[in-house]
N, C-alpha and C. Protein backbone atom coordinates (compact mmCIF):
# COMPACT_ATOMS: atom_id res chain seq x y z
N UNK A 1 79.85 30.54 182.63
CA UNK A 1 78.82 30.54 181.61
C UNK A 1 79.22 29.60 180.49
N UNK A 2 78.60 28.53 180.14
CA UNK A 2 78.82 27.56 178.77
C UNK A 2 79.15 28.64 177.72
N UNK A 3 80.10 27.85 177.11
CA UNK A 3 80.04 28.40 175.72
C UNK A 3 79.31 27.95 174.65
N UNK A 4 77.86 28.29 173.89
CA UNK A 4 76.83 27.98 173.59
C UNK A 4 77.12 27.85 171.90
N UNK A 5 77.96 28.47 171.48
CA UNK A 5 78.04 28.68 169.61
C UNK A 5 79.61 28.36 169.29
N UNK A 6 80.01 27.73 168.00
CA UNK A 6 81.18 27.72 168.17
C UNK A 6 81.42 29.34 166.90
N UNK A 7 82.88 29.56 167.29
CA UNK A 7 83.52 30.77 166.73
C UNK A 7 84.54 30.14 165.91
N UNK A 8 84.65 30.58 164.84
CA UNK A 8 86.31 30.43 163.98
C UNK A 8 87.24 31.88 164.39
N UNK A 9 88.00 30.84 164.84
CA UNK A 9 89.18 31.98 165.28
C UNK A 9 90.37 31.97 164.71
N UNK A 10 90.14 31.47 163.27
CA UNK A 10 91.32 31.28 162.21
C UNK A 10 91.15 32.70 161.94
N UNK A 11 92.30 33.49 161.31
CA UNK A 11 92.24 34.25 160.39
C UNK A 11 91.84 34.52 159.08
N UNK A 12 92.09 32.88 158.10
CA UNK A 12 91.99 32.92 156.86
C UNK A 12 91.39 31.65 156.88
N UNK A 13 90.11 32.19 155.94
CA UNK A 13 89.90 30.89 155.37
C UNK A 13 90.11 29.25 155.14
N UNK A 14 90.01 28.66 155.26
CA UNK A 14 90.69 27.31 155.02
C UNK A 14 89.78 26.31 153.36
N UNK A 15 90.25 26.02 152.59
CA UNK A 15 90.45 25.64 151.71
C UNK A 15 90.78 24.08 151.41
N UNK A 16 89.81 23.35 150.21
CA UNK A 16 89.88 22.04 149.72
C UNK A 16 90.72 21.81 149.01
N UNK A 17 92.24 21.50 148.51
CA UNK A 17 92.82 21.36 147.78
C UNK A 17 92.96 20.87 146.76
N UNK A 18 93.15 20.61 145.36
CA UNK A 18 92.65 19.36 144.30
C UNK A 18 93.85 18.11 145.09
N UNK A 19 92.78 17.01 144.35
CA UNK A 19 93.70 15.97 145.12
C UNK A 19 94.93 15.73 144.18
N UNK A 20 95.83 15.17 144.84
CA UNK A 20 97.47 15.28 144.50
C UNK A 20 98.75 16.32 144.98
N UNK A 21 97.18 17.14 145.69
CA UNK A 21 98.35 18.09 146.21
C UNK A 21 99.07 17.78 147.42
N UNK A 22 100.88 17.95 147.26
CA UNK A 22 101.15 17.25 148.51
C UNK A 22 102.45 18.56 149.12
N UNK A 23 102.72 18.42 150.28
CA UNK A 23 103.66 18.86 151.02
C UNK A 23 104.96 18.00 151.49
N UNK A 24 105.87 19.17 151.25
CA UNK A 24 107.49 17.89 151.58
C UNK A 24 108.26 18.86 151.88
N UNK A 25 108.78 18.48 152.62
CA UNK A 25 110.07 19.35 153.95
C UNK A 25 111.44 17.91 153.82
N UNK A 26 111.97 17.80 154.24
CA UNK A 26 113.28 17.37 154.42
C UNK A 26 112.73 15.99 154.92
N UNK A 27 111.89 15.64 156.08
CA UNK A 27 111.92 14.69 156.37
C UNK A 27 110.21 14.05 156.44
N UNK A 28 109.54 15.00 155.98
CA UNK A 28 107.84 14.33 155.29
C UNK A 28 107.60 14.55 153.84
N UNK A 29 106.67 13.77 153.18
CA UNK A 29 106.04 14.17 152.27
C UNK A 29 104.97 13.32 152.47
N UNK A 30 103.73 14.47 151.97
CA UNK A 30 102.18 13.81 152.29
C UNK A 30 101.11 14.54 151.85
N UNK A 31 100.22 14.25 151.72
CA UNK A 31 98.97 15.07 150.96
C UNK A 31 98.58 16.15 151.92
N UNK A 32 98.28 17.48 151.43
CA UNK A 32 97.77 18.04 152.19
C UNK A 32 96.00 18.16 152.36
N UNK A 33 95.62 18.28 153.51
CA UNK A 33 94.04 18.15 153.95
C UNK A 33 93.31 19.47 153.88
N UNK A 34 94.54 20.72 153.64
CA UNK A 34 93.36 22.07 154.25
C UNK A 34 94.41 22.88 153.69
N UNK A 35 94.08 24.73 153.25
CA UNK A 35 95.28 24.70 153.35
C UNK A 35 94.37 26.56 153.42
N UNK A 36 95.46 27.56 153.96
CA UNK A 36 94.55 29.10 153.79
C UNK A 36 95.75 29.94 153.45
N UNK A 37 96.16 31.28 153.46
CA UNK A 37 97.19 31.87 153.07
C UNK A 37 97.69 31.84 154.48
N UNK A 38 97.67 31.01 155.42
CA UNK A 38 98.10 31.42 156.97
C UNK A 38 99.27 30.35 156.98
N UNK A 39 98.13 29.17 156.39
CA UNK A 39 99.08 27.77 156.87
C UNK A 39 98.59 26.18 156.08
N UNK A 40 98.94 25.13 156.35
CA UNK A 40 98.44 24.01 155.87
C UNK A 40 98.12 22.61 156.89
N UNK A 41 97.64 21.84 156.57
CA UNK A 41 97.27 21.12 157.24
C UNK A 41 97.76 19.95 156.37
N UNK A 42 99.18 18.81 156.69
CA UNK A 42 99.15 17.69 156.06
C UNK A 42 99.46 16.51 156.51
N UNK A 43 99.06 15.42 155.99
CA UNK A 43 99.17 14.11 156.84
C UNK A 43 100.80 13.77 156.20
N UNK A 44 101.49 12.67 157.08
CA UNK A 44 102.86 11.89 157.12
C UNK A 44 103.02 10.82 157.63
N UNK A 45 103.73 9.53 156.51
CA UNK A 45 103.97 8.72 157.38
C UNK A 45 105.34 8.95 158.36
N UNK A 46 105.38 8.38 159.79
CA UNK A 46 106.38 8.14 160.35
C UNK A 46 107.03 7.47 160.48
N UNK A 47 108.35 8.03 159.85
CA UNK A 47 109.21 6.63 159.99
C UNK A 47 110.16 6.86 160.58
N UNK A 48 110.45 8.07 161.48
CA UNK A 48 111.65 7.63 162.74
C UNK A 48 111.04 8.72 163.95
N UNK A 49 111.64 8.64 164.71
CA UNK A 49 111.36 9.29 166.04
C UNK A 49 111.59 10.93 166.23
N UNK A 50 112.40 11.45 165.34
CA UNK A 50 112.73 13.03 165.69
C UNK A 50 112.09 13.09 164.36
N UNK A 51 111.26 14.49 164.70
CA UNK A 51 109.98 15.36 163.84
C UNK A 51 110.93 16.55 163.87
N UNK A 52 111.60 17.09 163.27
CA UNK A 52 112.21 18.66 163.17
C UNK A 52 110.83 19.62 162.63
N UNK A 53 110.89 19.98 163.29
CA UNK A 53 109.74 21.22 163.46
C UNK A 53 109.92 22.61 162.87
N UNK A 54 110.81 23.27 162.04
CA UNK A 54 110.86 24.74 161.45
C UNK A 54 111.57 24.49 160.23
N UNK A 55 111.72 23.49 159.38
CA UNK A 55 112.84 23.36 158.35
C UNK A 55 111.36 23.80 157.15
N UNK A 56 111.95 24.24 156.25
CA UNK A 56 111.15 25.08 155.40
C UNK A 56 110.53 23.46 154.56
N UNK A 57 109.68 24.24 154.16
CA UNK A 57 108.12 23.52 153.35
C UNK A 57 108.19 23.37 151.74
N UNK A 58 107.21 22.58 151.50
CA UNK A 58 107.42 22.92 149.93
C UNK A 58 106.13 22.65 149.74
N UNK A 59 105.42 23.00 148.46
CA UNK A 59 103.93 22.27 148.33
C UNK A 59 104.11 22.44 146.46
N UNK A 60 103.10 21.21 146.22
CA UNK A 60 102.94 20.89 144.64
C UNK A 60 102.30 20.16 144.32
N UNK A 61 101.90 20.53 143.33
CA UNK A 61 100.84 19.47 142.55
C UNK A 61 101.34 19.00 140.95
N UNK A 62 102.03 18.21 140.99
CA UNK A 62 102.28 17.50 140.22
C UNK A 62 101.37 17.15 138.83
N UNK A 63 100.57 17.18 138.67
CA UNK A 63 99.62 17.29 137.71
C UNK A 63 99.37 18.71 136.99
N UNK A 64 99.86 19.62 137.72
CA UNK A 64 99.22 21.23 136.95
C UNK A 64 100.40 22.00 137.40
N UNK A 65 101.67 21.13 137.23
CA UNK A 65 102.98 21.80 137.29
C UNK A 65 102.88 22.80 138.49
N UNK A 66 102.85 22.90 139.40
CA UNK A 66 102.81 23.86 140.38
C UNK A 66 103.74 23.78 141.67
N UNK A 67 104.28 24.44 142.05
CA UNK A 67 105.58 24.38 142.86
C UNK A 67 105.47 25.73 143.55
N UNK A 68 105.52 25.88 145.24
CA UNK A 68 105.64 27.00 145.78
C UNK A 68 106.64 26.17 147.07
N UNK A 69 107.73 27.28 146.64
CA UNK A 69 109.21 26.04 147.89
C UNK A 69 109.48 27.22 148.66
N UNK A 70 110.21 26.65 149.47
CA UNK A 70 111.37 27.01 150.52
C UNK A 70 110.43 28.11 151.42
N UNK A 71 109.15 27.55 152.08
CA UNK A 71 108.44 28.62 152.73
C UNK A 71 108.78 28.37 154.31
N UNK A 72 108.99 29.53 154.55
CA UNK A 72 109.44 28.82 156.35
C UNK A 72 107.90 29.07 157.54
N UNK A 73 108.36 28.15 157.92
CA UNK A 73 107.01 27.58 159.02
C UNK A 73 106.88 27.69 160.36
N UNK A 74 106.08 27.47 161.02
CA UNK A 74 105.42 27.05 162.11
C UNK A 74 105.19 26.15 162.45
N UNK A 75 104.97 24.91 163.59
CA UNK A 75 104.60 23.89 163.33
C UNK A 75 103.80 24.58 164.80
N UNK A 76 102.35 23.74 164.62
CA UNK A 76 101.17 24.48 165.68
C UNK A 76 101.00 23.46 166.04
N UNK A 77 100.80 22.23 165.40
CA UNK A 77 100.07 21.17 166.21
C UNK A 77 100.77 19.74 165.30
N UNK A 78 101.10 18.59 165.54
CA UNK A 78 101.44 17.64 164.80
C UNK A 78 100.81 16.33 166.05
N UNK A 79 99.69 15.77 165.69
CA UNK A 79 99.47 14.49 166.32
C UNK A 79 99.15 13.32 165.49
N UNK A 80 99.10 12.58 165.90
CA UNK A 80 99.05 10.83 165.81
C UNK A 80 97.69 10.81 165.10
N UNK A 81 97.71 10.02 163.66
CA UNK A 81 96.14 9.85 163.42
C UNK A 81 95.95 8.29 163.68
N UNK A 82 96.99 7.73 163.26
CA UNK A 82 96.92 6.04 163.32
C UNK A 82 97.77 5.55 163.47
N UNK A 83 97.99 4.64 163.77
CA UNK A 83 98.89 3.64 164.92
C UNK A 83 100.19 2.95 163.41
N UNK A 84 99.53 2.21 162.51
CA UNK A 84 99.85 1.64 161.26
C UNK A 84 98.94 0.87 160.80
N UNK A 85 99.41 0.13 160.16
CA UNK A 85 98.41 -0.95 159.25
C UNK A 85 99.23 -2.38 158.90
N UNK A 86 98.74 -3.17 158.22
CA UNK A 86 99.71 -4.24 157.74
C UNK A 86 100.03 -3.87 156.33
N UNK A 87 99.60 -3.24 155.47
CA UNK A 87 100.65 -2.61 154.90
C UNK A 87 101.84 -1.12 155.07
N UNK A 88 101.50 -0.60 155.81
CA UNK A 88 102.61 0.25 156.53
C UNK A 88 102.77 0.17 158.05
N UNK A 89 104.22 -0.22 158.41
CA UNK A 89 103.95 -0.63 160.00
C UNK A 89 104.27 1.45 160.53
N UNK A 90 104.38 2.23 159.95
CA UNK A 90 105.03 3.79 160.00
C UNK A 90 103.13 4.32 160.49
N UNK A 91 103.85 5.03 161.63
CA UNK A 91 102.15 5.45 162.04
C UNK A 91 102.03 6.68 161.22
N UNK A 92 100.69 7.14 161.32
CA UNK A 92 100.35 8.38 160.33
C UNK A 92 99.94 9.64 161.23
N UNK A 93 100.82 10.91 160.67
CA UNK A 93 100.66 11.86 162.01
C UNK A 93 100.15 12.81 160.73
N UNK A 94 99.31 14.06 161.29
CA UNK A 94 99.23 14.82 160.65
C UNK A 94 99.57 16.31 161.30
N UNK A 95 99.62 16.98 160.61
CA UNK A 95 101.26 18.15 160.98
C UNK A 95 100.13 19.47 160.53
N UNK A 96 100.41 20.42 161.34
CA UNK A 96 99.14 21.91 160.94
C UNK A 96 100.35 22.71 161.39
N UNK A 97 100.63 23.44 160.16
CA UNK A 97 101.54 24.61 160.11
C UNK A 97 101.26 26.34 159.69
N UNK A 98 102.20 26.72 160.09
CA UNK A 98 101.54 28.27 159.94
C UNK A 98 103.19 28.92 159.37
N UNK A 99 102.51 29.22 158.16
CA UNK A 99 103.33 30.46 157.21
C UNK A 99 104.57 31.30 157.58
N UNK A 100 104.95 31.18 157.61
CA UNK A 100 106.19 32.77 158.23
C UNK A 100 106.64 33.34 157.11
N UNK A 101 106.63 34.62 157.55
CA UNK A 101 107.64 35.49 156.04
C UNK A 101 107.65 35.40 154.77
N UNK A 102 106.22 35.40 154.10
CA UNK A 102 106.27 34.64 152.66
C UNK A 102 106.91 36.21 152.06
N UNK A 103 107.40 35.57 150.95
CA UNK A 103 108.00 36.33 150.72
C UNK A 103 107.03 37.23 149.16
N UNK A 104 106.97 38.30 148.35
CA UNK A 104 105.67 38.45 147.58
C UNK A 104 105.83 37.91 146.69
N UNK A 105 106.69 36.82 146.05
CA UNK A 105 106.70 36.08 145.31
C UNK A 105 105.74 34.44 145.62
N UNK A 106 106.40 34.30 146.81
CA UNK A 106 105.18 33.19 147.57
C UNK A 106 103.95 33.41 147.48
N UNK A 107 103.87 34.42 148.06
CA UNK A 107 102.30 35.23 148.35
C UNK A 107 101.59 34.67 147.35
N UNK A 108 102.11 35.46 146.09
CA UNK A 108 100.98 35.72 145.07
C UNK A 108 101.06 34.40 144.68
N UNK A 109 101.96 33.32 145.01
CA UNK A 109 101.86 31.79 143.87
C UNK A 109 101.03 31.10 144.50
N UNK A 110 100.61 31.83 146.24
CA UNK A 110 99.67 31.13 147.41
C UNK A 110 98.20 31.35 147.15
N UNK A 111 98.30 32.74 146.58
CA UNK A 111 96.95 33.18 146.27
C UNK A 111 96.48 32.81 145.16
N UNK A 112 97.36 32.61 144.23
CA UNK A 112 96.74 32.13 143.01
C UNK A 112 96.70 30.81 142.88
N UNK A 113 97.04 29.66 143.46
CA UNK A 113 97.13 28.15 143.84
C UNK A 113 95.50 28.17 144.53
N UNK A 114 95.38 29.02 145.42
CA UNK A 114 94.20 28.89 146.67
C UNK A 114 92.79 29.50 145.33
N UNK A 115 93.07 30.15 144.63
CA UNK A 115 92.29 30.88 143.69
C UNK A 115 91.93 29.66 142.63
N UNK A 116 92.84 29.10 141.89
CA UNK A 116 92.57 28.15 140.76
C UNK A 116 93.02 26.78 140.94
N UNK A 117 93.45 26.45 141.82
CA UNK A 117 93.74 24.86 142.54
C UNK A 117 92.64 23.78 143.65
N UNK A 118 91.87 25.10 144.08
CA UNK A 118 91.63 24.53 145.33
C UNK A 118 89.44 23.85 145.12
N UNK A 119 89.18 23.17 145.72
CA UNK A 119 88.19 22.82 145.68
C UNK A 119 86.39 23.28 146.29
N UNK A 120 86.73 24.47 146.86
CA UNK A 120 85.53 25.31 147.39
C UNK A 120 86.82 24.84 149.46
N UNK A 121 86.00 25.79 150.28
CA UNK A 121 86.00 25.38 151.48
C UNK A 121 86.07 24.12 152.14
N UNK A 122 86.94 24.17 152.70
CA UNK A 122 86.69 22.92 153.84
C UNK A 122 86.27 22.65 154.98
């Protein structure tokens, strides 16, 4: 039988971020595209060949002082958006992660970032 309607089978919400908001782990930093109390969605350039996949997260917005670190992750999906450009020969991957173990100090700096940071739905 087709499947006729689509379903969201996220848990949480997903969310517009103000722009500037970016994500950085050890070996990315990059704007994030989406973001819900589950997980985030952010683009990276690449600039070497090994992607470490569970090293904890950081996210901030630099403009409205905001800092929520050392969150440990998931990595669900990380693919290729673009090849490069002639001004960056580093292709651009974007990385969709999922939350682990926030701790209730995270929590609430997640909920209240997603509450007064973020731009309506995405």
């Amino acid at each position: 039988m087709p499947y006729s309607s689509w379903e969201e089978r996220r848990e949480f919400l997903r969310y517009r971020p103000k722009d500037g908001t970016m994500a950085v782990s050890s070996h990315a930093l990059g704007p994030v595209i989406n973001i819900s109390m589950g997980g985030l969605s952010y683009r990276y350039l690449d600039g070497s060949s090994t992607r470490p996949s569970s090293n904890p997260l950081g996210i901030f917005l630099g403009s409205d002082d905001v800092l929520i670190d050392q969150i440990a992750i998931r990595v669900i999906s990380d693919r290729l958006v673009s090849q490069g450009s002639d001004f960056s020969k580093a292709p651009t991957r974007q990385r969709s992660i999922q939350f682990l173990n926030l701790s209730k100090e995270q929590r609430l700096s997640l909920q209240n970032f997603i509450t007064r940071k973020t731009q309506g739905l995405y």
